[in-house]
Protein backbone atom coordinates (compact mmCIF):
# COMPACT_ATOMS: atom_id res chain seq x y z
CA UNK A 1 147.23 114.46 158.04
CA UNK A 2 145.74 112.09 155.63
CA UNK A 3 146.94 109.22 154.38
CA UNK A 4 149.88 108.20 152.28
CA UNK A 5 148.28 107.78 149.08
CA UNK A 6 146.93 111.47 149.31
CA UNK A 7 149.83 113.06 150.29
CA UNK A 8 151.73 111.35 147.27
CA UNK A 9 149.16 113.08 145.01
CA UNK A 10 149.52 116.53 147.04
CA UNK A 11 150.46 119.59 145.06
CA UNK A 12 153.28 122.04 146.43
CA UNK A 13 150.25 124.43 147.37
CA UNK A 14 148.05 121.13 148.69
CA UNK A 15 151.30 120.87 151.31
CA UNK A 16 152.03 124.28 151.95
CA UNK A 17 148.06 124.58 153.16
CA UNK A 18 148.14 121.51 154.89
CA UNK A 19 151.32 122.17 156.71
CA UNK A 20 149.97 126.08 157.49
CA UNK A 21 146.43 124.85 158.12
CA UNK A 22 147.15 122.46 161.03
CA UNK A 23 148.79 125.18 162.55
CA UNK A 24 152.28 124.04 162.39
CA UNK A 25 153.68 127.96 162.10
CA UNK A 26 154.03 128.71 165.53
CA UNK A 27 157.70 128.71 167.07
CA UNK A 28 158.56 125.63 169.64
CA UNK A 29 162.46 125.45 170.46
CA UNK A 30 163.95 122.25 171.18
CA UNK A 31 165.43 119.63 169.13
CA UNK A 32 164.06 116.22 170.70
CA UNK A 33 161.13 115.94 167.80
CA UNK A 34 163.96 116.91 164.78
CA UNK A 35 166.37 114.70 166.29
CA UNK A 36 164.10 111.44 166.36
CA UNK A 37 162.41 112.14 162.70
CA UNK A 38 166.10 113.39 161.46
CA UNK A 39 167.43 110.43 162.77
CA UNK A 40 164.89 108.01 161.05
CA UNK A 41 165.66 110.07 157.87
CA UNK A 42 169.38 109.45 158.21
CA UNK A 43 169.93 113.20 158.09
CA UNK A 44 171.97 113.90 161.30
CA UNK A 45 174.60 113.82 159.17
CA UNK A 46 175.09 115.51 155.26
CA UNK A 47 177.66 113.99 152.81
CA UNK A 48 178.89 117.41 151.86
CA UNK A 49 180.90 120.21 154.16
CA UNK A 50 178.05 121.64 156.26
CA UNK A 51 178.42 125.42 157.40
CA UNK A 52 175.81 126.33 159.67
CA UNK A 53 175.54 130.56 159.65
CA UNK A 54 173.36 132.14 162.69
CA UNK A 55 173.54 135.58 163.93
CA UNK A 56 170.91 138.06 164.37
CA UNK A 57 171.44 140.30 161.14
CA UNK A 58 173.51 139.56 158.08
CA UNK A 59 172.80 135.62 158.01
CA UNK A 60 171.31 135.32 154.67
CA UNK A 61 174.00 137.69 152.66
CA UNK A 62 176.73 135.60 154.49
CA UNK A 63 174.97 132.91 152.70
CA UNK A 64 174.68 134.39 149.70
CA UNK A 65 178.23 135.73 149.47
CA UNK A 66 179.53 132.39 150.53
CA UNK A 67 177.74 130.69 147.83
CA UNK A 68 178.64 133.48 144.96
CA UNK A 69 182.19 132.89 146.01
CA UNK A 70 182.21 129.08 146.16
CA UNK A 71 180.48 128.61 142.85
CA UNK A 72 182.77 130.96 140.90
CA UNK A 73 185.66 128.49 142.38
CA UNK A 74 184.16 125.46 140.53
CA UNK A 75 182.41 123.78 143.72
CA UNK A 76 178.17 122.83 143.94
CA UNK A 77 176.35 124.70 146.78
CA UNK A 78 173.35 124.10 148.37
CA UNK A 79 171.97 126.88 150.37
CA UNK A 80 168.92 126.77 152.63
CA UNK A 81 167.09 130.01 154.08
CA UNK A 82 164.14 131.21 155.38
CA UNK A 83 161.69 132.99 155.09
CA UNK A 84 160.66 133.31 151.55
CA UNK A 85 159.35 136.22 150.52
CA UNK A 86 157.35 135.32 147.30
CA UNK A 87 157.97 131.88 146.17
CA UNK A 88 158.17 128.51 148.89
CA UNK A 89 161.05 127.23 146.83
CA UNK A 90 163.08 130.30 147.74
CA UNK A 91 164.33 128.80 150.94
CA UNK A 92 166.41 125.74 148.88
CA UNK A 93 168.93 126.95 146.57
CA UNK A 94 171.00 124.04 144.57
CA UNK A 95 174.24 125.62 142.63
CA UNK A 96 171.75 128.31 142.06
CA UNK A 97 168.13 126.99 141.33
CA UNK A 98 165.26 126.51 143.68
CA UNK A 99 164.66 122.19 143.07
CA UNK A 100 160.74 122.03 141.20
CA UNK A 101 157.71 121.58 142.94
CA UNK A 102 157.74 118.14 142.38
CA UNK A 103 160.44 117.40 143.93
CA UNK A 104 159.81 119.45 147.25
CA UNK A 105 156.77 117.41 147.12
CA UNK A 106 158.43 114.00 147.37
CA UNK A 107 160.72 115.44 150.21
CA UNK A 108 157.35 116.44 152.33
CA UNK A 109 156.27 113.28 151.44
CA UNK A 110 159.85 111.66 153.23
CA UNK A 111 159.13 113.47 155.87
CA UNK A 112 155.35 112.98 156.49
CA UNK A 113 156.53 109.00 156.42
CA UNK A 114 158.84 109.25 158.71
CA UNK A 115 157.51 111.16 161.49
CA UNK A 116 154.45 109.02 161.90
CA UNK A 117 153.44 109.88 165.48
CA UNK A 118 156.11 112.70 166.17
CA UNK A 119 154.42 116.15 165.83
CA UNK A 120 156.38 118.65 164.13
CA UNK A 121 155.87 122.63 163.83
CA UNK A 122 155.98 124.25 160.33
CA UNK A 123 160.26 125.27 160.50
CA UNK A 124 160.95 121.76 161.90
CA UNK A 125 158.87 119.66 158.77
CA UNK A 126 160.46 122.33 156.11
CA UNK A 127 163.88 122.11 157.45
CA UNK A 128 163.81 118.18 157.54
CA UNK A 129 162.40 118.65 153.71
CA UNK A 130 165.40 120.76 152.97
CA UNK A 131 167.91 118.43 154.40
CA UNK A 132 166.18 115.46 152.47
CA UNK A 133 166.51 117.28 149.21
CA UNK A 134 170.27 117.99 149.90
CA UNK A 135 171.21 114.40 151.14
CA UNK A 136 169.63 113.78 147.55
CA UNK A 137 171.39 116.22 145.61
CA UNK A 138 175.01 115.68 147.49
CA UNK A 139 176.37 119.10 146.89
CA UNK A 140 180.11 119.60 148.08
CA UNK A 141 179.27 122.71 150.17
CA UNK A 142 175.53 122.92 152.16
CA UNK A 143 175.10 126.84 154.20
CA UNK A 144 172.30 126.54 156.59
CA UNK A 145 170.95 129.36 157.43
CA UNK A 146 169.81 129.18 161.55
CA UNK A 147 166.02 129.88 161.86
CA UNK A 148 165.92 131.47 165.73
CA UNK A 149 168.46 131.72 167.79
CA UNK A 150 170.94 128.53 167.09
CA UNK A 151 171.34 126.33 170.19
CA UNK A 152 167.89 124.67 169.91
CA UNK A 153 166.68 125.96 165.86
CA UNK A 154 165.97 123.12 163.98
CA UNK A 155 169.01 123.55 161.64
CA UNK A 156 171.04 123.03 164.85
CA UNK A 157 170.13 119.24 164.43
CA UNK A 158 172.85 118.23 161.58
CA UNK A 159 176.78 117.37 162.53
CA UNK A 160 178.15 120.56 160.69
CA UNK A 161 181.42 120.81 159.82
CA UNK A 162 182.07 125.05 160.00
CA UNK A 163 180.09 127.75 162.01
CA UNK A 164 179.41 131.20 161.54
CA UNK A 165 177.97 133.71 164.13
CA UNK A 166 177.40 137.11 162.21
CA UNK A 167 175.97 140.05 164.46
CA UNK A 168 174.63 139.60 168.17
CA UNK A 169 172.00 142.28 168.83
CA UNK A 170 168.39 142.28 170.52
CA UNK A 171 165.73 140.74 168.36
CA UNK A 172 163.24 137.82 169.20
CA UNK A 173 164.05 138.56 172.94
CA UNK A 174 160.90 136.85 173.97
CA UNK A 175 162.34 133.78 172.73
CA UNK A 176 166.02 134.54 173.15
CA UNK A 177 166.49 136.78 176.49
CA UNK A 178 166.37 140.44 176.92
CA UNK A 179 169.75 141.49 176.62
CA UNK A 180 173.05 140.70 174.73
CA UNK A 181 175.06 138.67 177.26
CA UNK A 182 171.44 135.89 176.43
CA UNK A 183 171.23 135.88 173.10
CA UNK A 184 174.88 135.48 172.50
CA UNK A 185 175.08 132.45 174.13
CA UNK A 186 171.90 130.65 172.68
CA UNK A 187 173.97 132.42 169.47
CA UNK A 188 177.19 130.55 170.26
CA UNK A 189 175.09 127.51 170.81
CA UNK A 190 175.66 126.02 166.79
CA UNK A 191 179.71 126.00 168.15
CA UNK A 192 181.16 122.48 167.57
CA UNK A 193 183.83 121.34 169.27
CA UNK A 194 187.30 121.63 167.38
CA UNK A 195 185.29 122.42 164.64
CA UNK A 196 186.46 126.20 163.22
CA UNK A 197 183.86 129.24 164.08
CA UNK A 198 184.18 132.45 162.71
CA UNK A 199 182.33 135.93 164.46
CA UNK A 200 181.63 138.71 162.36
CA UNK A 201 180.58 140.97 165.62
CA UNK A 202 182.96 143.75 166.47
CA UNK A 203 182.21 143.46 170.08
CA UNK A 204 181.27 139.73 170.94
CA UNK A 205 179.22 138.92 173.34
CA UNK A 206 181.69 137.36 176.77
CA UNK A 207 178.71 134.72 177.01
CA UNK A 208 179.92 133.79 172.79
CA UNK A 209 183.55 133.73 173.97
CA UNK A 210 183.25 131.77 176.84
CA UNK A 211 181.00 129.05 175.04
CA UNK A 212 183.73 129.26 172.28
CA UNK A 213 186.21 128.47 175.33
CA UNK A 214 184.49 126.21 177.13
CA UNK A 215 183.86 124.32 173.98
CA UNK A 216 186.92 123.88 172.32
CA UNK A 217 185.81 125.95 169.16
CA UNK A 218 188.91 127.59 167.10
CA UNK A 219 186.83 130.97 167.12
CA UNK A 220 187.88 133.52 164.43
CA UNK A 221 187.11 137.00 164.97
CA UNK A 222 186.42 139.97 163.33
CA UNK A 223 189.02 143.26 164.74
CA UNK A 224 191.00 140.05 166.47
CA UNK A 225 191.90 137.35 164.16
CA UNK A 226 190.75 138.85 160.63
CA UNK A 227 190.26 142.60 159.55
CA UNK A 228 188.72 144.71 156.55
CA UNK A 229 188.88 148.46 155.11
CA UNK A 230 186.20 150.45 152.37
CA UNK A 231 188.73 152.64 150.70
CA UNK A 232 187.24 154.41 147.87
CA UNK A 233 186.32 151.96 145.18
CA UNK A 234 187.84 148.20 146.94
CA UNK A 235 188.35 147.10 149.94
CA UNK A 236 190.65 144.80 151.02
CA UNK A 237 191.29 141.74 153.77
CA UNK A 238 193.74 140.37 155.76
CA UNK A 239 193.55 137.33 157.90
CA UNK A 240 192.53 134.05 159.03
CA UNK A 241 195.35 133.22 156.39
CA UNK A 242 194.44 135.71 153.32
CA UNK A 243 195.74 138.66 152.29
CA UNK A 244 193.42 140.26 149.54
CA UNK A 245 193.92 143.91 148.01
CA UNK A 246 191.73 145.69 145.28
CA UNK A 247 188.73 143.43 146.16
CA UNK A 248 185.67 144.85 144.18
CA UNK A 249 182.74 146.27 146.64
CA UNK A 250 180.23 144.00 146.88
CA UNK A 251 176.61 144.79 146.66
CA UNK A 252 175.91 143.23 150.00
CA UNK A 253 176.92 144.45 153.37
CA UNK A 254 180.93 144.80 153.41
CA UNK A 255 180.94 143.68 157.41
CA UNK A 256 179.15 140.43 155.61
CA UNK A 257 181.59 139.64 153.19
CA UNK A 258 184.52 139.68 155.20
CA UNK A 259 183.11 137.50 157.46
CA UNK A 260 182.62 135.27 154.42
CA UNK A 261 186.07 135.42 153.41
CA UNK A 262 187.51 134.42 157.10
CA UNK A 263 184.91 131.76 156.52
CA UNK A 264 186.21 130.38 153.00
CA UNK A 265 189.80 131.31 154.78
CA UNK A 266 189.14 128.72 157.67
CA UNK A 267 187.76 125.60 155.08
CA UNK A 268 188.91 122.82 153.04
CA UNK A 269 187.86 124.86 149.93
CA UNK A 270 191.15 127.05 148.05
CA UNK A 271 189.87 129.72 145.97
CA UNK A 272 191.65 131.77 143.34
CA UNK A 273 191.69 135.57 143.72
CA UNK A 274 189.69 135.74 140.42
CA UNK A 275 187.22 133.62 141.95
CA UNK A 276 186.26 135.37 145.08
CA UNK A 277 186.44 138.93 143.23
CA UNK A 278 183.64 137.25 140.92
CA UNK A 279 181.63 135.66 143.83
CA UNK A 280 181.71 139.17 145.69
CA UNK A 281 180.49 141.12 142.60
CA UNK A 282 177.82 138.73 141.44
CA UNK A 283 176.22 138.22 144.71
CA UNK A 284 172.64 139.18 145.15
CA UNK A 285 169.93 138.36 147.66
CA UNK A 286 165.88 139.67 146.58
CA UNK A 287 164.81 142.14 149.09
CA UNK A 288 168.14 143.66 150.71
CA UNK A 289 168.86 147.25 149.46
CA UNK A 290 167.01 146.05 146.22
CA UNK A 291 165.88 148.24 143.45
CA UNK A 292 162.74 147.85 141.80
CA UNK A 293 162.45 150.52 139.33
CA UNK A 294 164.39 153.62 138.92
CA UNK A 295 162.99 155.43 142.24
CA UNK A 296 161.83 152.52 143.90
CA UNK A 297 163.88 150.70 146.81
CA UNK A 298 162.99 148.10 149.21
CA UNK A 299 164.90 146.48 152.38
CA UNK A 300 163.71 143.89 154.59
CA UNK A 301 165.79 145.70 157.45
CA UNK A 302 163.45 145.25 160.26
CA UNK A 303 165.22 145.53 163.49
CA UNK A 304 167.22 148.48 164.90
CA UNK A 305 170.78 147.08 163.92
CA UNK A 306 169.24 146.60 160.14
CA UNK A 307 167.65 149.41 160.08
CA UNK A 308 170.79 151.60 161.18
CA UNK A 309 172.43 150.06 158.19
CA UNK A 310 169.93 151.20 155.47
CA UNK A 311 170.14 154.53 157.13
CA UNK A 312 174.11 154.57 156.79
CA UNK A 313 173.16 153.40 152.80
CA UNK A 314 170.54 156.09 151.94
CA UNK A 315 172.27 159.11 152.23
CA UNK A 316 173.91 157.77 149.13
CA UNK A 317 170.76 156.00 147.38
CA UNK A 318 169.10 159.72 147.81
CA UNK A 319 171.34 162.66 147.36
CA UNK A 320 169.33 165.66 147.59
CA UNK A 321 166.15 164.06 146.50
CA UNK A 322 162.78 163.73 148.95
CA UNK A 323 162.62 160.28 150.24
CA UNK A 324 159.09 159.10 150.87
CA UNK A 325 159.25 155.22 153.24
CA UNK A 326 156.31 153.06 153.45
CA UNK A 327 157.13 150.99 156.14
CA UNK A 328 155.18 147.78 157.65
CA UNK A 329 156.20 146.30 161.05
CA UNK A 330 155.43 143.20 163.63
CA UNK A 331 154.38 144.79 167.03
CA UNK A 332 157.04 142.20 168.53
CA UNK A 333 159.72 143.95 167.13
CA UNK A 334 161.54 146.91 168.62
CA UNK A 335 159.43 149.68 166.35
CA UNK A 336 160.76 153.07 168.33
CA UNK A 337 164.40 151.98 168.00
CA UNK A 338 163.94 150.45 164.25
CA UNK A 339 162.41 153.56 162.60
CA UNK A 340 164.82 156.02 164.90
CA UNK A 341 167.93 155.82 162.61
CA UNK A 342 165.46 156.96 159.60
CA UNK A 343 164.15 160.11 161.09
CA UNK A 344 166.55 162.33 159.72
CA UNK A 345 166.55 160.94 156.50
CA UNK A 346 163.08 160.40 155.46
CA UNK A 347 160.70 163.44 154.46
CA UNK A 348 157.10 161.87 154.23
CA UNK A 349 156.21 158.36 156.08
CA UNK A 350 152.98 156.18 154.83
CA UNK A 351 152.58 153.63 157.72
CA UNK A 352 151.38 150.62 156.40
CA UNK A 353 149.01 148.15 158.53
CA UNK A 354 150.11 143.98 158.63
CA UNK A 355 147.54 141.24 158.61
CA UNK A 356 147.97 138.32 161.36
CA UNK A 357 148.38 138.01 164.86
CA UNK A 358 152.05 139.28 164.54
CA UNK A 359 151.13 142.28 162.46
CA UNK A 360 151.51 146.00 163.86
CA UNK A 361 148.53 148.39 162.74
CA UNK A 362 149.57 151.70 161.22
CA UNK A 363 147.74 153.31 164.41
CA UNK A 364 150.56 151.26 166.14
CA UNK A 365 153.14 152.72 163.88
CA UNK A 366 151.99 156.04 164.76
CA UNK A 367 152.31 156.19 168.46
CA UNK A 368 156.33 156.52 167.32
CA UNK A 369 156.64 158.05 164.05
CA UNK A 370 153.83 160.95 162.68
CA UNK A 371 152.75 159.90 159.26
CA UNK A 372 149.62 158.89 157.22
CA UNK A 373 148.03 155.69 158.17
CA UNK A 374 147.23 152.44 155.71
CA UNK A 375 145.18 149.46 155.88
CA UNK A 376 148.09 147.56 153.59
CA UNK A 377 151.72 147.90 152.17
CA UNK A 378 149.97 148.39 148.65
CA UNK A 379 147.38 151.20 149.51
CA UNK A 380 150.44 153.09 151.46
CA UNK A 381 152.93 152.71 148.42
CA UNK A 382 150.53 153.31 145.77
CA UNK A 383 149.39 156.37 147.59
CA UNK A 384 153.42 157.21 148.08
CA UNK A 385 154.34 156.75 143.89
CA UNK A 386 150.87 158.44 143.47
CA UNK A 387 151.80 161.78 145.34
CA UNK A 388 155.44 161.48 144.56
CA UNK A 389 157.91 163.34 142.22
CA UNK A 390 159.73 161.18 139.28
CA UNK A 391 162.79 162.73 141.25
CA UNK A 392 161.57 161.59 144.76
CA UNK A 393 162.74 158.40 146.17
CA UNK A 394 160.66 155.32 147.58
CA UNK A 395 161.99 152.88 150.39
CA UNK A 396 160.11 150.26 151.11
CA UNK A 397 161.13 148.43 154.52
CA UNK A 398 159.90 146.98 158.08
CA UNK A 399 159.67 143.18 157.77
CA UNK A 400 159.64 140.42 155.30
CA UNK A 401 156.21 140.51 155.08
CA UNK A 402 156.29 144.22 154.06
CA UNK A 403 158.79 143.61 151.39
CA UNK A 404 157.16 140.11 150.00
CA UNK A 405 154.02 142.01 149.50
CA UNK A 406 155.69 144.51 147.01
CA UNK A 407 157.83 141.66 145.30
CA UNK A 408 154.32 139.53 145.12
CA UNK A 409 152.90 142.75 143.13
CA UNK A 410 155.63 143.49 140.98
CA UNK A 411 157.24 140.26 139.85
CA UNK A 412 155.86 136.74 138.99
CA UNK A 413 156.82 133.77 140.86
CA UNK A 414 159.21 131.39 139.48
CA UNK A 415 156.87 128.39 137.85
């Protein structure tokens, strides 16, 4: 990089290219380099409660319902998560707003200070931004969101104070391990000893209970310690301390918000029942079961547990109407098992071709599901609104990339 003076006079898109452009993207677990440059940043620690949520699916709605819930009860959140799917600032959330460019622009400029000599990948120099502009802002409640994994993600680096594993399922296995027994424990591995953990998996893992054991970590869950029932219109919960009736149903995934309950059950933090009821129904996260226009849906589900969950949510999103999907996938994801649970459900596919090294081609996409072939997400879905009826239904889904592409086109960045 260049010198100090220039990167004080850096733009939030001069940084973003430079950080991109020196190819600092690529994944490299381990937390020696965010250790040292955390440590020189005094960020090992956060002055506010730290909750540290991994898992492979559900981690950002945790998030999201978490900080819905906590900020109807009075309390400052700061939220960070990743990726973004239109705008950088996305990933930092303070009591509700993304901080201004300016300000992320100082943090990178912390950051570029103190690592001098220590080379850092893209996640590890954005996460140490993150947890600059939080040790800044002080909130009483920071959720991290876990990158990869959790025992060696660069989130993994901070003293947190409450942990949440969500779901354990295959994903990333050529980082994580091949099968569930793996993954759960490099899962388990944000666990702090005789520090509360909650699991929203309804079959955990032995490697998650063992490290939970072996640890020391009060581990809370789900079908053991806490549980939840959809009745008609509410839902209620009981556990962990809390007995809730006539809870309102969420937009998010129910599994997701019970698991943030046990998790608001299991803190310093006492909510009123009129307080969580208004944190569960104004929760929102862009680009989960989102609606775009009156036929138009898109989901970032893009892994078979994900996708099994917008197929148990579309029956109802399409009654009797034809459903046409555009969906856009990485070739390192699980593609046969991810489009499987939509099968049945979908009546005309438009496979949609990815740019980058990571990005399946719509030829690729066709080896497991028949369908017409794209050279982009936009091509595919204007072709799919083009031939489709105003009654017909759109899903858009397959990856973050696929979805950000469609948000990019239809809404305008925050400024």
């Amino acid at each position: 990089m260049s010198s100090l003076v220039d990167s004080r006079n850096r733009s939030l898109a001069d940084w973003l290219a430079v950080l991109e452009g020196l190819n600092m993207a690529h994944i490299e677990l381990g937390l020696e380099r965010m250790a040292l440059v955390a440590g020189r940043l005094g960020l090992l620690s956060l002055p506010g409660h730290v909750i540290t949520v991994g898992g492979t699916n559900g981690k950002g709605t945790t998030c999201a319902l978490l900080e819905a819930m906590l900020r109807a009860g009075g309390h400052s959140v700061g939220v960070y998560s990743s990726p973004h799917l239109v705008d950088y600032r996305e990933r930092v959330r303070i009591n509700g707003e993304s901080p201004a460019a300016d300000v992320f622009c100082a943090a990178f400029a912390a950051v570029e200070t103190a690592r001098a000599e220590v080379a850092l990948t893209y996640f590890e120099f954005t996460t140490l931004a993150a947890l600059w502009l939080f040790r800044d802002a002080a909130p009483e409640v920071v959720l991290l969101e876990v990158g990869l994994g959790g025992r060696l993600d660069a989130t993994n680096v901070v003293a947190s104070d409450q942990t949440v594993v969500t779901t354990v399922a295959l994903d990333h296995t050529d980082w994580l391990g091949a099968d569930r027994e793996t993954i759960g424990f490099e899962k388990a591995g944000i666990f702090r000893a005789g520090k509360p953990a909650v699991c929203g998996d309804a079959e955990p893992p032995a490697s998650l209970l063992a490290h939970a054991e072996q640890l020391g970590t009060p581990l809370c869950c789900t079908g053991r310690d806490y549980r939840w029932q959809a009745l008609d219109d509410q839902w209620q919960f009981q556990g962990a301390g809390l007995s809730l009736n006539a809870l309102p149903l969420p937009s998010l995934p129910l599994m997701n918000a019970a698991t943030a309950l046990a998790t608001l059950a299991l803190s310093p933090f006492t909510l009123d029942v009129e307080a969580i009821k208004t944190g569960l129904t104004q929760a929102r996260l862009s680009g989960r079961l989102q609606q775009l226009t009156p036929r138009l849906w898109i989901d970032v589900a893009h892994n078979p547990e994900s996708a099994g969950y917008l197929a148990s949510r579309l029956p109802g999103i399409k009654g009797s109407r034809r459903c046409r999907a555009v969906v856009g996938m990485l070739k390192d994801k699980d593609i046969a098992a991810s489009l499987a649970p939509l099968r049945e459900l979908v009546d005309d596919w438009y496979l949609a071709s990815l740019g980058g090294p990571r990005g399946a081609s719509a030829n690729e996409l066709a080896e497991w599901q028949a369908g017409r072939c794209f050279d982009s997400v936009t091509s595919a879905l204007t072709a799919a609104e083009a031939e489709g009826g105003e009654q017909d239904i759109i899903i858009v889904f397959g990856s973050f990339f696929t979805v950000a592409e469609v948000l990019a086109s239809r809404t305008s960045p925050t400024a």
